[in-house]
PDB file of N, CA and C in Angstrom:
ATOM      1  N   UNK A   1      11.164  28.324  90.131  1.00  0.00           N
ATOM      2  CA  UNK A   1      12.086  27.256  89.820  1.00  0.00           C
ATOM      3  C   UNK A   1      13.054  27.093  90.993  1.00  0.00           C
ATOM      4  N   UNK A   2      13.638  26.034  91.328  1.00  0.00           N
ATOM      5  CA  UNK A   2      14.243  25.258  92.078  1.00  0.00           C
ATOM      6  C   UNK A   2      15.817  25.733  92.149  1.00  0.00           C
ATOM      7  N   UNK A   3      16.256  26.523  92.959  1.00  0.00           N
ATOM      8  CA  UNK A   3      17.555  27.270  92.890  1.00  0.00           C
ATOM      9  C   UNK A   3      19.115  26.415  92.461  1.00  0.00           C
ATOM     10  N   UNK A   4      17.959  24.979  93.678  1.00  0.00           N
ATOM     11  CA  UNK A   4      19.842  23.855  92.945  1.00  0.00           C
ATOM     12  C   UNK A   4      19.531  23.458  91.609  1.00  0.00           C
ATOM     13  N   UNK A   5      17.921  23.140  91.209  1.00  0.00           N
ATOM     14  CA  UNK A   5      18.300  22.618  89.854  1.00  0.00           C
ATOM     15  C   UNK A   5      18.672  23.590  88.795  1.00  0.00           C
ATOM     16  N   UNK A   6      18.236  24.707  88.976  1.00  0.00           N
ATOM     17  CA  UNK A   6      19.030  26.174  88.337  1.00  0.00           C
ATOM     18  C   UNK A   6      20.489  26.336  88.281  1.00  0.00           C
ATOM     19  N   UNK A   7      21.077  25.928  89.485  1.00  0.00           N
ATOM     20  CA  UNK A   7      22.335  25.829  89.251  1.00  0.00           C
ATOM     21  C   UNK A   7      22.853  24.565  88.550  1.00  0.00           C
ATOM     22  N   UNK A   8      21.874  23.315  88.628  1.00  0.00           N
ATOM     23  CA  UNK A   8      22.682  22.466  88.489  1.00  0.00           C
ATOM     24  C   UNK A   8      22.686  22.322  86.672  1.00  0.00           C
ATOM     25  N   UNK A   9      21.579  22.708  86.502  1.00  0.00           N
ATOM     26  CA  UNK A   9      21.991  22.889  84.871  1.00  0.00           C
ATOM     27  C   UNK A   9      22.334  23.814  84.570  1.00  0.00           C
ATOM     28  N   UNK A  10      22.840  25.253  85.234  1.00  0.00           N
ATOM     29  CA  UNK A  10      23.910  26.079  84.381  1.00  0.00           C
ATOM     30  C   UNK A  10      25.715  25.616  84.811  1.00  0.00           C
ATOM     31  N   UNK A  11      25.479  24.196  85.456  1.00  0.00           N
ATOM     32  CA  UNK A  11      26.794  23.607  85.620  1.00  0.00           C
ATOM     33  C   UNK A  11      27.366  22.528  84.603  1.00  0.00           C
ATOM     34  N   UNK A  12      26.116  21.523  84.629  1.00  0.00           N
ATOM     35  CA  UNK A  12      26.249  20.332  83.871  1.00  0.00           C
ATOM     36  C   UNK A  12      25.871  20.510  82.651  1.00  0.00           C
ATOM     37  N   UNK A  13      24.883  21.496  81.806  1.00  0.00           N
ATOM     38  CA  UNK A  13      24.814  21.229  80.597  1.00  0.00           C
ATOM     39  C   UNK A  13      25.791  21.737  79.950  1.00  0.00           C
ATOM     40  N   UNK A  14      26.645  22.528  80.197  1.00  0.00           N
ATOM     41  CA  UNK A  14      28.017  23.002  79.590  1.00  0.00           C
ATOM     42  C   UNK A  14      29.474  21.678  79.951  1.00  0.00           C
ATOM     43  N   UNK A  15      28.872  21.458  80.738  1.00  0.00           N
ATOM     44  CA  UNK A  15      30.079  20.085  81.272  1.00  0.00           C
ATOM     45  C   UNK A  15      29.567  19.490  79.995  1.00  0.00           C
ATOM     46  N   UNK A  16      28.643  18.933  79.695  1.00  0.00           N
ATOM     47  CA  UNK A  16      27.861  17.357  78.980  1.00  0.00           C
ATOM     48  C   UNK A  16      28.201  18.287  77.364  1.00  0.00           C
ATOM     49  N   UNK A  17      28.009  19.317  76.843  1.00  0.00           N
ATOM     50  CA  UNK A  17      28.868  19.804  76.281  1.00  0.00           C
ATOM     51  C   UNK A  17      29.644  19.677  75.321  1.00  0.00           C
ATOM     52  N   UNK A  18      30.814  20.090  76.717  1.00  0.00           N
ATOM     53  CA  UNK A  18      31.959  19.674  76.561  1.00  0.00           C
ATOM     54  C   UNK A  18      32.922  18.866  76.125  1.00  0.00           C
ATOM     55  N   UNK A  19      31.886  17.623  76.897  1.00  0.00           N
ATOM     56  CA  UNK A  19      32.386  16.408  77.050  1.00  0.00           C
ATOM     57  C   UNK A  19      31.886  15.814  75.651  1.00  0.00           C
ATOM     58  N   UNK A  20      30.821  15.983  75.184  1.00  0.00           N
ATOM     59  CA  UNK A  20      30.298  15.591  73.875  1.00  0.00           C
ATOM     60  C   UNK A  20      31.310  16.175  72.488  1.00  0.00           C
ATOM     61  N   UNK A  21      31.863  17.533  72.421  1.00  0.00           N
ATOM     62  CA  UNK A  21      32.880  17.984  71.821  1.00  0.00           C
ATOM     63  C   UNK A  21      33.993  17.648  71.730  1.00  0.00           C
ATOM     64  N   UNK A  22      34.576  17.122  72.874  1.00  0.00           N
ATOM     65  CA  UNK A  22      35.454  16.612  72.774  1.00  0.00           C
ATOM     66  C   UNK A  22      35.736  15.211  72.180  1.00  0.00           C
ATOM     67  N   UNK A  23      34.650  14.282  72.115  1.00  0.00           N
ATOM     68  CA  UNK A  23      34.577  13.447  71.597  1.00  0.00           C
ATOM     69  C   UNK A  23      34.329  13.359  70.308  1.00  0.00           C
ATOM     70  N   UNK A  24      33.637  14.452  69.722  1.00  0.00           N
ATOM     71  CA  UNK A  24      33.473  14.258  68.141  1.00  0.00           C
ATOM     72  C   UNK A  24      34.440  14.773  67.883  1.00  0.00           C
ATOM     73  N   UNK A  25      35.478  15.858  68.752  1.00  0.00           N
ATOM     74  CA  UNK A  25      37.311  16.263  68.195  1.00  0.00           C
ATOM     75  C   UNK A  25      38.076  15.360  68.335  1.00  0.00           C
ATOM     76  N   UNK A  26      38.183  14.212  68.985  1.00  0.00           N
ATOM     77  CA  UNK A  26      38.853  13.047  69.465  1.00  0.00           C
ATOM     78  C   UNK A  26      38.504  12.319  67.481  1.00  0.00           C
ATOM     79  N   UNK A  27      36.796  11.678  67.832  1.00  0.00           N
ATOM     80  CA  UNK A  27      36.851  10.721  66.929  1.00  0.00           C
ATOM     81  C   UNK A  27      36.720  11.447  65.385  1.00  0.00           C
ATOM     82  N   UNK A  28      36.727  12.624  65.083  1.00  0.00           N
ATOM     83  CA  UNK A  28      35.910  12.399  63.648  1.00  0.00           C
ATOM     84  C   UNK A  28      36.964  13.813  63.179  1.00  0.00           C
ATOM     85  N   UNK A  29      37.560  14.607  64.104  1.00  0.00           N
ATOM     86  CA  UNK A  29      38.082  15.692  63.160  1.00  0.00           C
ATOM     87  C   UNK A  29      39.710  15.636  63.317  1.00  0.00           C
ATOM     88  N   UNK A  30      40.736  14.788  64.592  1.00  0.00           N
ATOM     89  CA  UNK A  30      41.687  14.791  64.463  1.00  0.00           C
ATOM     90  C   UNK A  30      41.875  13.261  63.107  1.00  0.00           C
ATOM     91  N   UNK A  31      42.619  13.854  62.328  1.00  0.00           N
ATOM     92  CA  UNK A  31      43.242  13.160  61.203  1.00  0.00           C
ATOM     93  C   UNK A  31      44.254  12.387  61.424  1.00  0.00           C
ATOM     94  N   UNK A  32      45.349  13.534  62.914  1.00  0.00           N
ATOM     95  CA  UNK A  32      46.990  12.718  63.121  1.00  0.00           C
ATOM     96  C   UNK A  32      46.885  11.857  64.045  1.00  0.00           C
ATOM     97  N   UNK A  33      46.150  11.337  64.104  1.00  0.00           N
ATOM     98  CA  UNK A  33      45.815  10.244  65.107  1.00  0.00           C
ATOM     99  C   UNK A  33      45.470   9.042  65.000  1.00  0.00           C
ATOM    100  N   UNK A  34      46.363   7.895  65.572  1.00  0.00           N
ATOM    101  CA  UNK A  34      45.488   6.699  64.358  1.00  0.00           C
ATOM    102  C   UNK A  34      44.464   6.336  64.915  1.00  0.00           C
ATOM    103  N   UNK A  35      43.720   4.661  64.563  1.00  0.00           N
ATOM    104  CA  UNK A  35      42.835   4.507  65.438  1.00  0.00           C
ATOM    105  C   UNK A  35      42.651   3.960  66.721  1.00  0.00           C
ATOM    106  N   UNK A  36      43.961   3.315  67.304  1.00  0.00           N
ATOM    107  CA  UNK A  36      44.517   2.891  68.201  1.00  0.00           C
ATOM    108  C   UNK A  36      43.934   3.888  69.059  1.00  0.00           C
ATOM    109  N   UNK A  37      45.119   5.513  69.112  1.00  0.00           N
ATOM    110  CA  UNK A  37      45.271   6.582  70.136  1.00  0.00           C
ATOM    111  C   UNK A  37      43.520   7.209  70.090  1.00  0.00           C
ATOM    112  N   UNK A  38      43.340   7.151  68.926  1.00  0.00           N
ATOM    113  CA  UNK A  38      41.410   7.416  68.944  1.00  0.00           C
ATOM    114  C   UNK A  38      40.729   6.748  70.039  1.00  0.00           C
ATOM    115  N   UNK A  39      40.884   5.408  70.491  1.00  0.00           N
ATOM    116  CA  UNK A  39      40.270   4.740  71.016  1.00  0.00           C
ATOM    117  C   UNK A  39      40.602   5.087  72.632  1.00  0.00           C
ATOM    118  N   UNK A  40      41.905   5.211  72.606  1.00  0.00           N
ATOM    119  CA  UNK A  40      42.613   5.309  73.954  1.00  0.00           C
ATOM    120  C   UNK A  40      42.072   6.751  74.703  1.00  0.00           C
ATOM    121  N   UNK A  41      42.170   7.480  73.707  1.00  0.00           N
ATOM    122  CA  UNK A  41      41.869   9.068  74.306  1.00  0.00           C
ATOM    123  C   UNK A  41      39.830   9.374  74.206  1.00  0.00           C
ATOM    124  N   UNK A  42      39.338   8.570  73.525  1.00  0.00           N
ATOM    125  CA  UNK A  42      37.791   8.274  73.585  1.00  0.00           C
ATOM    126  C   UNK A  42      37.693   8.102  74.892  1.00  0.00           C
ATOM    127  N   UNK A  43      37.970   7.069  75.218  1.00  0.00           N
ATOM    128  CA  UNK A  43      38.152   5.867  76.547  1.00  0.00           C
ATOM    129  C   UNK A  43      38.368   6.500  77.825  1.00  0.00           C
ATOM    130  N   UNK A  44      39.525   7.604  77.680  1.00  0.00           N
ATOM    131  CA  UNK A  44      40.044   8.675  78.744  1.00  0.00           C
ATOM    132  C   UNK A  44      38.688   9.530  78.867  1.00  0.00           C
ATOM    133  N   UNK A  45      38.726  10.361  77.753  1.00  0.00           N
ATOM    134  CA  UNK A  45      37.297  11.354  78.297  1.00  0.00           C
ATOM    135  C   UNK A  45      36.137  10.834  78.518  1.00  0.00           C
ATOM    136  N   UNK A  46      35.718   9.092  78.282  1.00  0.00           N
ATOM    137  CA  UNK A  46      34.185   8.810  78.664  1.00  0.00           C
ATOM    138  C   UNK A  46      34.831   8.289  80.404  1.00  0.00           C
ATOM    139  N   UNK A  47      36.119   8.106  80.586  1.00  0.00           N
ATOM    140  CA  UNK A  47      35.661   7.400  81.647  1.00  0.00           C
ATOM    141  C   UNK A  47      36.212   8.182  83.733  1.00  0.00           C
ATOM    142  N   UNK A  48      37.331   8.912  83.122  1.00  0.00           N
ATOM    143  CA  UNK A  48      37.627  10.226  83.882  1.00  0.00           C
ATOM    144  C   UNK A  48      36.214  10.725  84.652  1.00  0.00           C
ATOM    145  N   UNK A  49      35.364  11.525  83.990  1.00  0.00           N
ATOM    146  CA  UNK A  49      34.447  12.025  84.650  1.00  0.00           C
ATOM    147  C   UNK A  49      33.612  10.585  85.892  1.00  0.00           C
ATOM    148  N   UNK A  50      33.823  10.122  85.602  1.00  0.00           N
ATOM    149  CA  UNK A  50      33.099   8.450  86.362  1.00  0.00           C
ATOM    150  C   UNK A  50      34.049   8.221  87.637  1.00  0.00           C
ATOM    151  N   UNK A  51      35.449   8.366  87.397  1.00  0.00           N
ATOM    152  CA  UNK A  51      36.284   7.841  88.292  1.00  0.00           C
ATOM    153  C   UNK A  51      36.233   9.053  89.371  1.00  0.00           C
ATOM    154  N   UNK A  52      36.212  10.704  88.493  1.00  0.00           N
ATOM    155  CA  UNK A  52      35.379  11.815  89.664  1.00  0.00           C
ATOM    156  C   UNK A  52      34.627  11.757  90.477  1.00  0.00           C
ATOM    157  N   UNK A  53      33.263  11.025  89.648  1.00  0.00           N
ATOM    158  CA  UNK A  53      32.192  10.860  90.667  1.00  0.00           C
ATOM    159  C   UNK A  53      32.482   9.520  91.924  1.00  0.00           C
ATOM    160  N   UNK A  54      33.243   8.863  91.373  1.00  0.00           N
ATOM    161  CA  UNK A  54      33.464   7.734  92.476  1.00  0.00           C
ATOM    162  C   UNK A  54      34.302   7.919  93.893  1.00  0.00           C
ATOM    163  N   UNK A  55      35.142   8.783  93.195  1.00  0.00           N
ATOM    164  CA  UNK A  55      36.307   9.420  94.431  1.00  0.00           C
ATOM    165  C   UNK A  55      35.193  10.881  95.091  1.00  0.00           C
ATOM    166  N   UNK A  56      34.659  11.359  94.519  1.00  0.00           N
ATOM    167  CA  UNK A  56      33.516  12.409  95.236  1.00  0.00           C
ATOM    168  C   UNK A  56      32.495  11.750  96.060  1.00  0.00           C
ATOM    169  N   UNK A  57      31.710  10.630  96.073  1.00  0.00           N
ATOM    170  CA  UNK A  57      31.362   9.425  96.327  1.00  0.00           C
ATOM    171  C   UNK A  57      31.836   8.841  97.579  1.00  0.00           C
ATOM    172  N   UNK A  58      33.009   8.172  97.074  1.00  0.00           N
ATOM    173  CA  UNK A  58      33.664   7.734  98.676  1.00  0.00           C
ATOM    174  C   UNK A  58      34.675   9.048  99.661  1.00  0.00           C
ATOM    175  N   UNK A  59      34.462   9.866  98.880  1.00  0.00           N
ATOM    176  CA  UNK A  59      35.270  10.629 100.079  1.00  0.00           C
ATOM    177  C   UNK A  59      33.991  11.845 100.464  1.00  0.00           C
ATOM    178  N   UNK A  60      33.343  12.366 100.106  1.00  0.00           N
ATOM    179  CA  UNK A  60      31.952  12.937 100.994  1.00  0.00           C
ATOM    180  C   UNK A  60      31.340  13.006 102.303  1.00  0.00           C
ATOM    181  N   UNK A  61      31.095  13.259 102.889  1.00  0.00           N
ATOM    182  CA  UNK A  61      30.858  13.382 104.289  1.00  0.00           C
ATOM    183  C   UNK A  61      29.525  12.878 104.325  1.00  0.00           C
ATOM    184  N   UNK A  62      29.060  12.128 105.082  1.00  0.00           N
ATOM    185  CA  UNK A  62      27.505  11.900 105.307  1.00  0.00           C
ATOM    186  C   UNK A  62      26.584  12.480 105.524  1.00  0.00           C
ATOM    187  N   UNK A  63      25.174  12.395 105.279  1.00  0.00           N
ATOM    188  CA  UNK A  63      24.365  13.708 105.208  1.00  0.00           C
ATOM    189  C   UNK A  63      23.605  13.293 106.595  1.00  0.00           C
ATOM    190  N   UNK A  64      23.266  14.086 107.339  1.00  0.00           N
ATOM    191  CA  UNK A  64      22.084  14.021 108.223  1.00  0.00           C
ATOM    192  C   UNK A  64      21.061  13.431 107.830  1.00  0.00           C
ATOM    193  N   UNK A  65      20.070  12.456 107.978  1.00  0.00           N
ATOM    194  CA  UNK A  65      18.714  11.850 107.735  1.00  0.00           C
ATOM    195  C   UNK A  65      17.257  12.795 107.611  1.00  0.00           C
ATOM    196  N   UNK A  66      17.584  14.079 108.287  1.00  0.00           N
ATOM    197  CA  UNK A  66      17.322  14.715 108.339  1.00  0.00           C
ATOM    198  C   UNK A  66      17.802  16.474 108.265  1.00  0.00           C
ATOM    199  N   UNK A  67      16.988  17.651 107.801  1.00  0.00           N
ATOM    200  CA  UNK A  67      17.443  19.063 107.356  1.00  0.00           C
ATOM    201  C   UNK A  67      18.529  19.154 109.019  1.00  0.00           C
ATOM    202  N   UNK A  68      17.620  19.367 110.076  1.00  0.00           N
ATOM    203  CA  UNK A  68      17.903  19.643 110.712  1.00  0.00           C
ATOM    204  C   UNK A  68      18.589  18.594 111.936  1.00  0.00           C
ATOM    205  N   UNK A  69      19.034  17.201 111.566  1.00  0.00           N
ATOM    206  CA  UNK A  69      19.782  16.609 112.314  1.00  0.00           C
ATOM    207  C   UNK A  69      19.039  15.764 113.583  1.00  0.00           C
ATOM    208  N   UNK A  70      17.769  16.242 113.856  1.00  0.00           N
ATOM    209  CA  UNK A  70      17.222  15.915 114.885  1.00  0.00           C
ATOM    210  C   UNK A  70      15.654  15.363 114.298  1.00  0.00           C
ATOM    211  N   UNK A  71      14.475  15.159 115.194  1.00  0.00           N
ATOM    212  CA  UNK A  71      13.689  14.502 114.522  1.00  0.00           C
ATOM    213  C   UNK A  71      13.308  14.530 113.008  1.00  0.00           C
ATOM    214  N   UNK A  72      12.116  14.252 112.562  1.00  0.00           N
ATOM    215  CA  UNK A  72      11.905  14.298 111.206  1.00  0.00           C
ATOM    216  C   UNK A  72      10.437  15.042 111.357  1.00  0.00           C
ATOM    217  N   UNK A  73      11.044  16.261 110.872  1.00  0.00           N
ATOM    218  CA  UNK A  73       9.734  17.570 110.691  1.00  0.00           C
ATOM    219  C   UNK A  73       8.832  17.050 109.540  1.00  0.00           C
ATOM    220  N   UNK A  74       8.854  16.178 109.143  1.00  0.00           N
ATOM    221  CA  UNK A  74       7.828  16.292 107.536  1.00  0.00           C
ATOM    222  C   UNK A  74       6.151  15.862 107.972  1.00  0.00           C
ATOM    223  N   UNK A  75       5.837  15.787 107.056  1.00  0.00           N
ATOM    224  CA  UNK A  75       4.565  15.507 107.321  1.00  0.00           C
ATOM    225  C   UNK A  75       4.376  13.954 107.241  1.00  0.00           C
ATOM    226  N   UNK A  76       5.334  12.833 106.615  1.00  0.00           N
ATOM    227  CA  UNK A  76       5.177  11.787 106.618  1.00  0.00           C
ATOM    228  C   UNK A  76       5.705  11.393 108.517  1.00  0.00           C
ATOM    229  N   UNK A  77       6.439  12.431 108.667  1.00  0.00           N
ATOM    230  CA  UNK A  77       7.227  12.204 110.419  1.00  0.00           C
ATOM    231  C   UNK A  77       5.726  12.404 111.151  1.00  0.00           C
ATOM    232  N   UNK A  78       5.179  13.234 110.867  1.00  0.00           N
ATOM    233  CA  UNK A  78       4.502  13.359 112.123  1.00  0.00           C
ATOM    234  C   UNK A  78       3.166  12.201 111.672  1.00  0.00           C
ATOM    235  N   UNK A  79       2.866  12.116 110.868  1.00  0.00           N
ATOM    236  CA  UNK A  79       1.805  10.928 110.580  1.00  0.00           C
ATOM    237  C   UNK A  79       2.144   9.657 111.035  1.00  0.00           C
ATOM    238  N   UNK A  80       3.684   9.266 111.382  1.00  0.00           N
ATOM    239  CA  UNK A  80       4.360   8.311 111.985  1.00  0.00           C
ATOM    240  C   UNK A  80       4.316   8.427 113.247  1.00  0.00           C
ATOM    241  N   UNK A  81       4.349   9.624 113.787  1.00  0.00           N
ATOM    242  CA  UNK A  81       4.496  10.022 115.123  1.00  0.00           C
ATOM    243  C   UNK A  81       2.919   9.359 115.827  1.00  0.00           C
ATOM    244  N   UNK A  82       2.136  10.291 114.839  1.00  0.00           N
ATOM    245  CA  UNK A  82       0.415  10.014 115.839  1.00  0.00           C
ATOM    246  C   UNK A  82       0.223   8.525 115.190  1.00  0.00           C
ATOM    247  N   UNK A  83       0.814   7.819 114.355  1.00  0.00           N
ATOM    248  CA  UNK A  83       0.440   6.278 114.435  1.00  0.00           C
ATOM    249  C   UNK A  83       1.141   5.659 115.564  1.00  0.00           C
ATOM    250  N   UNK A  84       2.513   5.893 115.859  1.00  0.00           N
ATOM    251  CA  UNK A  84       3.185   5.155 117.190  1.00  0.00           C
ATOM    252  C   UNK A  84       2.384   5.644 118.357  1.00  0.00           C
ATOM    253  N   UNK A  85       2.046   7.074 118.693  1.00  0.00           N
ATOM    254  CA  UNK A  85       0.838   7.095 119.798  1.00  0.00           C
ATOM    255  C   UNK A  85      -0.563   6.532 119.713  1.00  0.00           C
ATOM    256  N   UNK A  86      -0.684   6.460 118.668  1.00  0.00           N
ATOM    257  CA  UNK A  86      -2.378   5.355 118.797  1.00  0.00           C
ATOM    258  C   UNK A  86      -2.196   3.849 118.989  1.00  0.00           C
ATOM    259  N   UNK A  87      -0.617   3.457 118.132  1.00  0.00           N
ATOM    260  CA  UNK A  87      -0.646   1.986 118.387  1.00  0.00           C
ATOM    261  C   UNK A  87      -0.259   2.034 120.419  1.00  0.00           C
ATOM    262  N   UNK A  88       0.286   2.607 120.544  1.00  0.00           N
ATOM    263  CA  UNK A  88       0.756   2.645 122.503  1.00  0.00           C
ATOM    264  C   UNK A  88      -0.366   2.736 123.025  1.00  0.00           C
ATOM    265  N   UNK A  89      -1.401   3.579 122.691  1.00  0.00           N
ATOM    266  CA  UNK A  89      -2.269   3.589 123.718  1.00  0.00           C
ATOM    267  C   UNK A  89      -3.508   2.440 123.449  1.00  0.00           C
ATOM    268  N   UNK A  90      -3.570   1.789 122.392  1.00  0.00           N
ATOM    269  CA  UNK A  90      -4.433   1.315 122.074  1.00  0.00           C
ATOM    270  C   UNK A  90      -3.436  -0.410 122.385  1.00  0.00           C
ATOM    271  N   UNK A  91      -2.658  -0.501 122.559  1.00  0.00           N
ATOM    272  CA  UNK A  91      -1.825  -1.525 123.172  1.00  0.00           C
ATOM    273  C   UNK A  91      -1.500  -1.729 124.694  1.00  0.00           C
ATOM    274  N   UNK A  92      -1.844  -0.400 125.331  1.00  0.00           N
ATOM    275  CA  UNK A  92      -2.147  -0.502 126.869  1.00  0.00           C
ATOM    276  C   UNK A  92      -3.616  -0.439 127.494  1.00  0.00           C
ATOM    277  N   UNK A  93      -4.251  -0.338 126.073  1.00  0.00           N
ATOM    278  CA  UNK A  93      -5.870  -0.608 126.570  1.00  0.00           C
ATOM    279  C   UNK A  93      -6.710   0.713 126.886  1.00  0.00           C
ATOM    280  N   UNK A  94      -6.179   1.846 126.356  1.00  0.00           N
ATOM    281  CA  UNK A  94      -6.484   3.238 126.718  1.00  0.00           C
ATOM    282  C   UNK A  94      -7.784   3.334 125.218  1.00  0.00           C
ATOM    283  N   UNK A  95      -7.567   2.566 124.944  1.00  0.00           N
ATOM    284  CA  UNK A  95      -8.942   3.318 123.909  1.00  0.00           C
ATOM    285  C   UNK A  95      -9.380   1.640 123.479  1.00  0.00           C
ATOM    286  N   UNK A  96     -10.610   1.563 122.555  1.00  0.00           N
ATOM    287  CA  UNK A  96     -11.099   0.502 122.145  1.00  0.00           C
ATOM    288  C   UNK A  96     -10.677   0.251 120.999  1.00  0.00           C
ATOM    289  N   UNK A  97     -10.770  -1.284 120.403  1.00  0.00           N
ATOM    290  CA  UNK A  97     -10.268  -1.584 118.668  1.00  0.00           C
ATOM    291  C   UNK A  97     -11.252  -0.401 117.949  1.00  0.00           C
ATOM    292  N   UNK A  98     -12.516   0.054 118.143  1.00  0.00           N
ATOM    293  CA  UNK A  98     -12.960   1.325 117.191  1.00  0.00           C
ATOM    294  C   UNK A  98     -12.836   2.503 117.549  1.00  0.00           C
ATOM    295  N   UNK A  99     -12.685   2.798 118.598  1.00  0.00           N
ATOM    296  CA  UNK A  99     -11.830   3.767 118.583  1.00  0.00           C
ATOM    297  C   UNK A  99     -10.115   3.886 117.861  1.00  0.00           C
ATOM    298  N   UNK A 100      -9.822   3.248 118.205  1.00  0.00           N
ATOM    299  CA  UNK A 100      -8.855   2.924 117.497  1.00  0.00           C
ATOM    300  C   UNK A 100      -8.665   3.040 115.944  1.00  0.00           C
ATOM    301  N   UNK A 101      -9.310   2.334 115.450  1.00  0.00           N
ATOM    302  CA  UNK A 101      -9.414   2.244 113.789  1.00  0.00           C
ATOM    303  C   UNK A 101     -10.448   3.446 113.103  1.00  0.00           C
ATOM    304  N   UNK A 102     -11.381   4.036 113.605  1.00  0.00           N
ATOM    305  CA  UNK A 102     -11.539   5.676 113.865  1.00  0.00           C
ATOM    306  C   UNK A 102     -10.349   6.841 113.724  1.00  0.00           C
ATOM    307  N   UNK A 103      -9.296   6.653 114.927  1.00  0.00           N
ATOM    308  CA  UNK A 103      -8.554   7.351 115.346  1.00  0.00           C
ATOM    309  C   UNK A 103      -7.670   7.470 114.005  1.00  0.00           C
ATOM    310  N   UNK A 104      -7.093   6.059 113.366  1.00  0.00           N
ATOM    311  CA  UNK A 104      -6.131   5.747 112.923  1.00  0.00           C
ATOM    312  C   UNK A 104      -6.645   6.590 111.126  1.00  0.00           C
ATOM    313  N   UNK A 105      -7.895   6.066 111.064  1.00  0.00           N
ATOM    314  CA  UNK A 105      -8.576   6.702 109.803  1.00  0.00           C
ATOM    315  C   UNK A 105      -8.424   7.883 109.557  1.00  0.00           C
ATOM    316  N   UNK A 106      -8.583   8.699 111.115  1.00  0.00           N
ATOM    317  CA  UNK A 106      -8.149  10.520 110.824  1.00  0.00           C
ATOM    318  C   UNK A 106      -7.165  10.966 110.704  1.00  0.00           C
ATOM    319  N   UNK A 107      -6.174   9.962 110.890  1.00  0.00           N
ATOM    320  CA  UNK A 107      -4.798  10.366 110.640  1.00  0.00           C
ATOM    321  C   UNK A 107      -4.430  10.794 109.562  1.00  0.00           C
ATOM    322  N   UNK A 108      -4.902   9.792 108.786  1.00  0.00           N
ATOM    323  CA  UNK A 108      -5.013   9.807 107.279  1.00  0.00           C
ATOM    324  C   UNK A 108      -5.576  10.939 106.660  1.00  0.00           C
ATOM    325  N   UNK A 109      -6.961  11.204 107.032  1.00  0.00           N
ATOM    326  CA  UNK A 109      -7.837  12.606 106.831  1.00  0.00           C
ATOM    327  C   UNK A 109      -8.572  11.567 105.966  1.00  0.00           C
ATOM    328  N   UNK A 110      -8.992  10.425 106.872  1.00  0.00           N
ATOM    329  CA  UNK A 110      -9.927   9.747 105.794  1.00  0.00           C
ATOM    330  C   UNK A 110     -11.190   9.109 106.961  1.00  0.00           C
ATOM    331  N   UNK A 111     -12.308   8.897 106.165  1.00  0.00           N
ATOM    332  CA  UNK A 111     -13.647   8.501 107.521  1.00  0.00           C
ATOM    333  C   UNK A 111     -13.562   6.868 106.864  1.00  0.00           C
ATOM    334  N   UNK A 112     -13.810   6.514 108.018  1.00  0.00           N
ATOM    335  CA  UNK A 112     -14.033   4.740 108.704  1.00  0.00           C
ATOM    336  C   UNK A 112     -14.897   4.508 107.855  1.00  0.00           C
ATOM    337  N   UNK A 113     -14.616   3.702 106.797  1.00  0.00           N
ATOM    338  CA  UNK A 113     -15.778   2.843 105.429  1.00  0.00           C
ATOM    339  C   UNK A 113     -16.972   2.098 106.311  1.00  0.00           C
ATOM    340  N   UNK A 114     -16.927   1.592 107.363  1.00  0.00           N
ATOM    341  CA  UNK A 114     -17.728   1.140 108.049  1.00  0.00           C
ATOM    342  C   UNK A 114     -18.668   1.662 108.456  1.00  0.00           C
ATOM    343  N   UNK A 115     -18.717   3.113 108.341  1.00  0.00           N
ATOM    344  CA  UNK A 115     -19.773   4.094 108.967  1.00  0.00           C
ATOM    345  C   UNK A 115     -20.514   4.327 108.103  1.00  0.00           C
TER     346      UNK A 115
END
């Protein structure tokens, strides 16, 4: 299992909770309360946590596009990579249109339907 989503539900399902408790103590078990302040203090705990995420949101630091800041290690990066070198060389005339569409097929890990 997935270490952040491990953490992230021994964070949030006690938040969600919480937040659910407090609302059935808000609406259904305080008595001295009319329904006015019911509504007002409902209103507070659904909408607080929202105005958190918005100010966490705009004040956050930007993430890198990447783990490591610099190219893109994945496997969709480098399948991008050997397509921009087949379209270059096959745009300066270094290989033929079947060679080419060959080339481009193995990229994939797939054989030319034509064959």
């Amino acid at each position: 299992m997935d270490a952040t989503f491990l953490l992230t539900a021994l964070v949030l399902v006690p938040l969600v909770v919480l937040w659910i408790v407090a609302l059935v103590h808000i609406l259904f078990r305080r008595h001295d309360l009319s329904f006015g302040r019911k509504a007002i203090w409902s209103g507070v705990v659904i909408v607080v946590p929202y105005i958190g995420l918005l100010i966490y949101a705009a004040l956050r630091p930007p993430r890198s596009p990447t783990p490591t800041g610099g190219e893109d290690q994945t496997a969709a990066g480098t399948t991008i990579r050997q397509l921009s070198r087949l379209v270059t060389a096959h745009d300066d005339g270094s290989i033929t249109d079947e060679e080419f569409a060959q080339r481009k097929y193995a990229v994939f890990g797939l054989t030319d339907p034509t064959n």
